[in-house]
N, C-alpha and C. Protein backbone atom coordinates (compact mmCIF):
# COMPACT_ATOMS: atom_id res chain seq x y z
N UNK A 1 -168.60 187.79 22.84
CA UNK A 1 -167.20 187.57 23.11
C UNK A 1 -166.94 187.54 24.61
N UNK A 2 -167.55 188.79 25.22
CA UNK A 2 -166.95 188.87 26.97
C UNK A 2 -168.31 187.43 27.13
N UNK A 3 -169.31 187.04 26.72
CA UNK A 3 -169.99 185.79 27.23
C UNK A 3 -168.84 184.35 27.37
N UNK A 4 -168.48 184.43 25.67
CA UNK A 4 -167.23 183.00 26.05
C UNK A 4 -166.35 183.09 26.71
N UNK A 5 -165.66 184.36 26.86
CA UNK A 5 -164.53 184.38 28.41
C UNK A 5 -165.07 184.14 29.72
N UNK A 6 -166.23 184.30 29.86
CA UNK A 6 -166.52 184.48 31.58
C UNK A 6 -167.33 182.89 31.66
N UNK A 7 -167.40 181.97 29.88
CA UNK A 7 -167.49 180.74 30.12
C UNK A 7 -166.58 179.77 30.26
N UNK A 8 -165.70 180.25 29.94
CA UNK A 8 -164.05 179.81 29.89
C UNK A 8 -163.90 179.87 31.29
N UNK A 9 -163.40 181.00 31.88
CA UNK A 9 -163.20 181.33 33.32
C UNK A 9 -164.08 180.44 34.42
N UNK A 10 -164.92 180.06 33.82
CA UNK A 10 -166.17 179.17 35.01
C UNK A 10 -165.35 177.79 34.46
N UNK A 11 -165.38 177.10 33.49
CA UNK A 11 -164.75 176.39 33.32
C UNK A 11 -163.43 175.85 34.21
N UNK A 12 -162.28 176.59 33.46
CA UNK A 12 -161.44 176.61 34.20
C UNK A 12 -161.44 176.44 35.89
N UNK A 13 -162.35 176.50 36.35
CA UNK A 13 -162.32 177.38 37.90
C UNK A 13 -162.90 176.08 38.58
N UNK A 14 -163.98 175.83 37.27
CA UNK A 14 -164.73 174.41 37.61
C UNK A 14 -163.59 173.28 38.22
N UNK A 15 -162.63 173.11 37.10
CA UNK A 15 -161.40 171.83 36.71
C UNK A 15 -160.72 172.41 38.30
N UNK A 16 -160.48 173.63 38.15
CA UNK A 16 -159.43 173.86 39.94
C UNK A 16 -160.21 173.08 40.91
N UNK A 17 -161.73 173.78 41.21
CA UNK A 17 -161.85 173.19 42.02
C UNK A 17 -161.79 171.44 42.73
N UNK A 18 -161.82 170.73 41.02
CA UNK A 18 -162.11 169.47 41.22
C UNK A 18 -160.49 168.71 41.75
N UNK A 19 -159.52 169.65 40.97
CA UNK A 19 -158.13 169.30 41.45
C UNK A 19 -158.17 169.70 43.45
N UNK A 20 -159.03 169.87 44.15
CA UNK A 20 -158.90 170.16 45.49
C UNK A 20 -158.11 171.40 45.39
N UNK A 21 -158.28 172.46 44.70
CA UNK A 21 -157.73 173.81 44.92
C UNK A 21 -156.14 174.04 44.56
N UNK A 22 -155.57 173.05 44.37
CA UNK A 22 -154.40 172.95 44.07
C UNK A 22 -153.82 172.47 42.95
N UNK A 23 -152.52 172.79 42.31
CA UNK A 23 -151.95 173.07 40.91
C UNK A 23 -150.89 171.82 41.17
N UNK A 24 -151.40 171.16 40.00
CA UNK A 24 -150.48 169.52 40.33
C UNK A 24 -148.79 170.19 40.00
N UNK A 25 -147.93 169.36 40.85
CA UNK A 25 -147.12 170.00 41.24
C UNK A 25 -146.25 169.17 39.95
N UNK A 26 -144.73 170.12 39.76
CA UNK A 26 -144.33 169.10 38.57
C UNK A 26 -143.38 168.96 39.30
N UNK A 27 -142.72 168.77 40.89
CA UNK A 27 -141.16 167.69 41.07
C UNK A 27 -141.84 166.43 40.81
N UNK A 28 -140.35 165.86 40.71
CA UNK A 28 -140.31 164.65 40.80
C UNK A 28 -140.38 164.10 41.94
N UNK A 29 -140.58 162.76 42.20
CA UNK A 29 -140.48 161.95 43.38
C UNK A 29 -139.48 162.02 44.20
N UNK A 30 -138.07 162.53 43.87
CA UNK A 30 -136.56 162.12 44.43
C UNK A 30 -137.09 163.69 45.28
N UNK A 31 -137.52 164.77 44.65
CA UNK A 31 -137.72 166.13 45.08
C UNK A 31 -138.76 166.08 46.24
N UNK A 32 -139.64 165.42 46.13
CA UNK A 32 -140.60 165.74 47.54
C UNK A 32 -139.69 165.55 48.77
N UNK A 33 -140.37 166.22 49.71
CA UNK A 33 -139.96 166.52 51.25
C UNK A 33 -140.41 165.07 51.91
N UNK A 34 -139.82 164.42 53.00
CA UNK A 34 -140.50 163.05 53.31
C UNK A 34 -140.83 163.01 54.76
N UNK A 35 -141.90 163.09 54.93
CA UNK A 35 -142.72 163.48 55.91
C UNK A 35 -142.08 162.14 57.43
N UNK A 36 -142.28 162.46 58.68
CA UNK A 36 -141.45 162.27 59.61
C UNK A 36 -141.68 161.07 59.79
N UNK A 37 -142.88 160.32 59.46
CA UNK A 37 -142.88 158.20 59.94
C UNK A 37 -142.81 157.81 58.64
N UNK A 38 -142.30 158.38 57.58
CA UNK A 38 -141.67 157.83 56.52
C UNK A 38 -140.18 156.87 56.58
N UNK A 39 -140.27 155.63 56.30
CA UNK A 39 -139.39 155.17 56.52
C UNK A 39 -138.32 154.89 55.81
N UNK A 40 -137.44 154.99 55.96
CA UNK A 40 -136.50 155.22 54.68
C UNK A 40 -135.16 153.85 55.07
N UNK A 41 -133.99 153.66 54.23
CA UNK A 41 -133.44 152.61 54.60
C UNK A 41 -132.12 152.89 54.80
N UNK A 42 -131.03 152.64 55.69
CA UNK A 42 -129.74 152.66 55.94
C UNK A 42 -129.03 152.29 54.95
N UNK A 43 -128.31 153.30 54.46
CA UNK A 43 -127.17 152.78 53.38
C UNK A 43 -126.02 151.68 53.67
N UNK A 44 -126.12 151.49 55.11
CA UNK A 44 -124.76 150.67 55.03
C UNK A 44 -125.67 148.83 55.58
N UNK A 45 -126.34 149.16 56.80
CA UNK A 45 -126.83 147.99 57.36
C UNK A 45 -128.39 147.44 56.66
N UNK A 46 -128.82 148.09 56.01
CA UNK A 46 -130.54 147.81 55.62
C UNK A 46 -131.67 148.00 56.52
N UNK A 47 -131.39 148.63 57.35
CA UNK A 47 -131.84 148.45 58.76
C UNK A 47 -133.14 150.07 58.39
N UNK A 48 -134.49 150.00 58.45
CA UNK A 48 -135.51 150.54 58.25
C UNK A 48 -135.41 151.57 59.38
N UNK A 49 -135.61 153.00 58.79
CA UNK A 49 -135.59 154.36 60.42
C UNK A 49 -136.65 154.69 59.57
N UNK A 50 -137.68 155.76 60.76
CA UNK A 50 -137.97 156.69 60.45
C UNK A 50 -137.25 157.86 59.98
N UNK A 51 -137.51 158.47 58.90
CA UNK A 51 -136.95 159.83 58.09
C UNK A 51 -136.99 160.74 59.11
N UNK A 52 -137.44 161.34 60.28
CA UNK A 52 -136.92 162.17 61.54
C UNK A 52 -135.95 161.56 62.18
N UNK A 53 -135.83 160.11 62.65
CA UNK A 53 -134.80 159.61 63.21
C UNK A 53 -133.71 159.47 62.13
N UNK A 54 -133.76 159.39 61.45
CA UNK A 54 -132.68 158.88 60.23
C UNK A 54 -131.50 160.15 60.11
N UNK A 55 -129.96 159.43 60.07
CA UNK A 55 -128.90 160.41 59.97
C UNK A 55 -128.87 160.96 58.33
N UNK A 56 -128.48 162.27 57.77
CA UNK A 56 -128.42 162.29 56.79
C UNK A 56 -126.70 162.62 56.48
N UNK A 57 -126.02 162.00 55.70
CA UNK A 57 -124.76 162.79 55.13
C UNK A 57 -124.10 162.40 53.78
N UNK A 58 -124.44 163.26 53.17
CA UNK A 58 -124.37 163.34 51.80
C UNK A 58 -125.34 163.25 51.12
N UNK A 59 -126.52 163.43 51.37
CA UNK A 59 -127.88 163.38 50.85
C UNK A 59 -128.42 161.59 51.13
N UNK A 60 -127.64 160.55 52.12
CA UNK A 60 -127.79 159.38 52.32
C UNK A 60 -128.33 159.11 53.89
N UNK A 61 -129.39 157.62 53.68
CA UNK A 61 -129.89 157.88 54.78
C UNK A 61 -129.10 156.49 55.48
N UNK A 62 -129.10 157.09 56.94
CA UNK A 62 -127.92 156.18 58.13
C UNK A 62 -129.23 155.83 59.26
N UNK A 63 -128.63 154.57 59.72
CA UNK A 63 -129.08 154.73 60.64
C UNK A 63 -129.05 154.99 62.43
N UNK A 64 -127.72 155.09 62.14
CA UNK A 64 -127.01 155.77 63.36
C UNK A 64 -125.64 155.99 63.22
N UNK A 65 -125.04 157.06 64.16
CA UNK A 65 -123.18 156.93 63.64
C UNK A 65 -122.75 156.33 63.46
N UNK A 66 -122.56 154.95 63.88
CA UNK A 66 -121.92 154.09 63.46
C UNK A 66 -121.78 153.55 61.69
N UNK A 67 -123.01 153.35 61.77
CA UNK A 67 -123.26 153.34 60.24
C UNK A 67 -123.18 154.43 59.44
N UNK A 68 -122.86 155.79 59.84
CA UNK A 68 -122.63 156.95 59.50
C UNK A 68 -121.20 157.23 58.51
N UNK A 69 -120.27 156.14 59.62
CA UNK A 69 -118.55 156.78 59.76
C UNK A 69 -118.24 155.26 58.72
């Protein structure tokens, strides 16, 4: 019995490692964080920013005040 647990446990440990150590994550796509030369698009003009340069208000991406207001 303690033999099939500690074959289980190798198992298991096996599958982690092959996932690169990490536990697949369950957000969704809308939920990930968007890393800073991610480019995202102006709600008003279409006009392509980087997600660090990009205005946010209301959870929408701008690409400068103007297109903000």
């Amino acid at each position: 019995m303690i033999l099939k647990l500690i074959l289980v446990i190798i198992v298991f440990l096996g599958i982690f490692k092959l996932l690169g150590g990490k536990l697949p994550s369950l957000k969704s796509s809308e939920e990930k964080k968007l890393e800073g030369d991610t480019l995202v698009e102006c709600e008003e003009c279409s006009t392509f920013v980087t997600a660090k340069e990009a205005i946010i208000v209301k959870g929408k991406y701008y690409c400068s005040l103007e297109c903000a207001n």
